[in-house]
Protein backbone atom coordinates (compact mmCIF):
# COMPACT_ATOMS: atom_id res chain seq x y z
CA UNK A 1 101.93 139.31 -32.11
CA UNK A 2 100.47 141.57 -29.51
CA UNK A 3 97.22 143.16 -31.43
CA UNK A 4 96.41 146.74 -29.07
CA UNK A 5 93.53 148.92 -29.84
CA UNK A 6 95.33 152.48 -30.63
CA UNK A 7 92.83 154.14 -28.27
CA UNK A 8 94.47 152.43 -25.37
CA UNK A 9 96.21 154.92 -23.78
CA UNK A 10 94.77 157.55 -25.42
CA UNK A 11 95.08 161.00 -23.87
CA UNK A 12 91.97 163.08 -24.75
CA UNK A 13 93.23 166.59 -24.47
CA UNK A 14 96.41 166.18 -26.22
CA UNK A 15 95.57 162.67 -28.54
CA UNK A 16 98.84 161.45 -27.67
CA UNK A 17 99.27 157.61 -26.83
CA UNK A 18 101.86 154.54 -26.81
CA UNK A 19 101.46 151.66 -28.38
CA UNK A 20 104.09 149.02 -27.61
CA UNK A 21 106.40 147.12 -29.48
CA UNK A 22 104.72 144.83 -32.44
CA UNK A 23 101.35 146.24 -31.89
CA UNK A 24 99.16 147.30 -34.67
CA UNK A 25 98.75 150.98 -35.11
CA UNK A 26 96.79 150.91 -38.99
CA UNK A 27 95.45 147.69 -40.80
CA UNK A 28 95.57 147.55 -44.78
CA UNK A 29 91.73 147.67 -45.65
CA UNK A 30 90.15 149.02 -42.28
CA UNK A 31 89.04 152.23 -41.91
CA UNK A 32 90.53 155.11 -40.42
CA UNK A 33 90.30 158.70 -40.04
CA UNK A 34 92.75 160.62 -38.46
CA UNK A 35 96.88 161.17 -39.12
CA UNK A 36 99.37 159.88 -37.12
CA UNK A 37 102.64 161.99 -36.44
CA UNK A 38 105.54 159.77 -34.52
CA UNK A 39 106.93 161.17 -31.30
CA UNK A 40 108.73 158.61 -29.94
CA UNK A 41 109.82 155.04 -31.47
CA UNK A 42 109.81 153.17 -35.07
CA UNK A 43 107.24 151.30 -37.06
CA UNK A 44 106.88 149.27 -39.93
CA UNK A 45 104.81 149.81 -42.66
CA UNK A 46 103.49 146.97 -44.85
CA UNK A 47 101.69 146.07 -47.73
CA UNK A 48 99.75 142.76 -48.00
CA UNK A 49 100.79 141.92 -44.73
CA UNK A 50 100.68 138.49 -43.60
CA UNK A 51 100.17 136.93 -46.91
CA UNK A 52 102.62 135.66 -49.38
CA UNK A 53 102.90 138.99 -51.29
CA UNK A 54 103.75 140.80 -48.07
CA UNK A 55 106.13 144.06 -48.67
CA UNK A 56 107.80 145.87 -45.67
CA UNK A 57 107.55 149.53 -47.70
CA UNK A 58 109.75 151.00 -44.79
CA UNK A 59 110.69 151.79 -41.42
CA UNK A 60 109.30 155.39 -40.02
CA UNK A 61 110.87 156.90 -37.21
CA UNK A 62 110.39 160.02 -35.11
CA UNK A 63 108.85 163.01 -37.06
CA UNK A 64 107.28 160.90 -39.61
CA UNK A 65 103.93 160.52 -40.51
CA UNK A 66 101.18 158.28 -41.74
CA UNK A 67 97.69 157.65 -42.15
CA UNK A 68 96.94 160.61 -44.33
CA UNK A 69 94.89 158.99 -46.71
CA UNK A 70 92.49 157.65 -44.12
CA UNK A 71 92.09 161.62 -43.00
CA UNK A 72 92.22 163.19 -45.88
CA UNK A 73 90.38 160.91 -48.37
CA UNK A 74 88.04 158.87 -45.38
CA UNK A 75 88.90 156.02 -47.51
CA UNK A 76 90.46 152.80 -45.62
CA UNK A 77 93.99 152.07 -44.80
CA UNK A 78 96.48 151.25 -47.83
CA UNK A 79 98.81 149.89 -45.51
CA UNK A 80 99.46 148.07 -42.62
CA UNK A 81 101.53 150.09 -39.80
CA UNK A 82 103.21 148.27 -36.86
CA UNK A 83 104.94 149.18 -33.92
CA UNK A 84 108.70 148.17 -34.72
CA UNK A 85 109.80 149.73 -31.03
CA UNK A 86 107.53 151.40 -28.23
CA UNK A 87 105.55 154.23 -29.80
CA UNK A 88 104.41 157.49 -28.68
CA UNK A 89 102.23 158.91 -31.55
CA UNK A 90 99.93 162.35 -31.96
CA UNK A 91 96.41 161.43 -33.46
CA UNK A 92 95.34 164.03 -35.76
CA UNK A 93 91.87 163.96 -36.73
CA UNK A 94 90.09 166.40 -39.17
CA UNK A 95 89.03 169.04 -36.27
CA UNK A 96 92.30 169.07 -35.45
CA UNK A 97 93.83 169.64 -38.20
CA UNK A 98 94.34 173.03 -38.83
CA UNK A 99 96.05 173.34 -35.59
CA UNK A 100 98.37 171.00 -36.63
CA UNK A 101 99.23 172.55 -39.84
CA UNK A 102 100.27 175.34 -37.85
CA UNK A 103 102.29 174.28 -35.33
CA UNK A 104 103.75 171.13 -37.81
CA UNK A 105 104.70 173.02 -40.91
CA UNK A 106 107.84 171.08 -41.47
CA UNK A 107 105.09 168.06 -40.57
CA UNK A 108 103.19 169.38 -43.82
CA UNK A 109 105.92 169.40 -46.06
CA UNK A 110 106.80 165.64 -44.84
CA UNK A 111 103.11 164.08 -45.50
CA UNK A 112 103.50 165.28 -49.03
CA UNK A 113 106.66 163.73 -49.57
CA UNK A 114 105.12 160.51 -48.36
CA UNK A 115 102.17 160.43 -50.16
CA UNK A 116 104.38 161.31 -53.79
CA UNK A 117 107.14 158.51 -52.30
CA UNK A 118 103.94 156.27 -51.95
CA UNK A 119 102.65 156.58 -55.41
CA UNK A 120 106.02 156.16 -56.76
CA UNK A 121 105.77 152.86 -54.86
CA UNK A 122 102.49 152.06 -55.98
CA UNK A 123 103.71 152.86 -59.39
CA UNK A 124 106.59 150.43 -59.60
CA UNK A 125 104.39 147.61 -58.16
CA UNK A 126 101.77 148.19 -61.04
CA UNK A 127 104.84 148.11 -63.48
CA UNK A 128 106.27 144.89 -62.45
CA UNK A 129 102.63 143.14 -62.07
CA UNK A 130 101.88 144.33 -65.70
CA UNK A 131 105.47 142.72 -66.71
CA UNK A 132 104.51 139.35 -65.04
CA UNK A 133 101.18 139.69 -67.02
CA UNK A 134 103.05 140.02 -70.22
CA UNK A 135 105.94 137.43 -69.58
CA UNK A 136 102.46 135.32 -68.82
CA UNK A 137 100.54 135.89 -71.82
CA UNK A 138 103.45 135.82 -73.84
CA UNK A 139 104.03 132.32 -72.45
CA UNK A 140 100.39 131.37 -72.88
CA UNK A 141 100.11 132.61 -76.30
CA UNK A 142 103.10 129.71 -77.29
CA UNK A 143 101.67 127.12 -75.56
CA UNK A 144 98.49 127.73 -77.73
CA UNK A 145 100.36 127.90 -81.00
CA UNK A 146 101.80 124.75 -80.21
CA UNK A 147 98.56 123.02 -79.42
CA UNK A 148 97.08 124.21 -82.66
CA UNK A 149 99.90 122.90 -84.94
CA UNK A 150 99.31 119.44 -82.81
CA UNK A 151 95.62 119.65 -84.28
């Protein structure tokens, strides 16, 4: 897979820039601060990707956004976000953002939906983990009985 920097490209007056097909725009666990609005292409966005519990949690496509917990919470990436197609993506960062707010209202409304569609994710993923745990202990607590009646 073809790993870009996002800055590569990067046009400083405007902070739009490309990143090409199957390159990595956010990693899960790394640190970024700034919003990402898609002009131009698709990309995937993961969870645990790479690993055995990897999740594709969707394809975005033109108007969509991402990486608004990195700018709005400075906290590091929840997800992985690669370049399906060729990208061309606006970088928000925090100076800019009231800018973008008002030229992006539609934009607005979007990253809201995203982060509630996100939690709702989250949500199910917790609820199906703490099933597993159940089914587990539930499973665990019979092979004990048994051992103790074998005592």
């Amino acid at each position: 897979m073809n790993e870009n920097n996002i800055n590569n490209g990067l046009n400083e007056k405007q902070h739009i820039f490309t990143v090409p097909a199957e390159g990595f725009v956010l990693r899960e666990g790394e640190t970024n601060n700034a919003l990402f609005k898609i002009l131009s292409g698709n990309a995937e966005l993961y969870v645990s990707y790479g690993t055995e519990n990897e999740v594709l949690l969707g394809i975005l496509g033109k108007g969509d956004c991402f990486g608004e917990f990195g700018l709005l919470l400075h906290k590091p990436a929840i997800y992985t976000v690669i370049a399906y197609s060729d990208l061309v993506l606006l970088r928000v960062t925090e100076d800019r953002m009231g800018m973008f707010i008002q030229e992006n209202h539609t934009s607005v409304f979007q990253i809201m939906k995203s982060m509630a569609n996100t939690m709702m994710i989250m949500q199910h993923q917790i609820s199906q983990l703490n099933e597993e745990l159940d089914e587990k202990n539930k499973t665990n607590k019979r092979i004990i009985g048994k051992n103790k009646e074998m005592l």
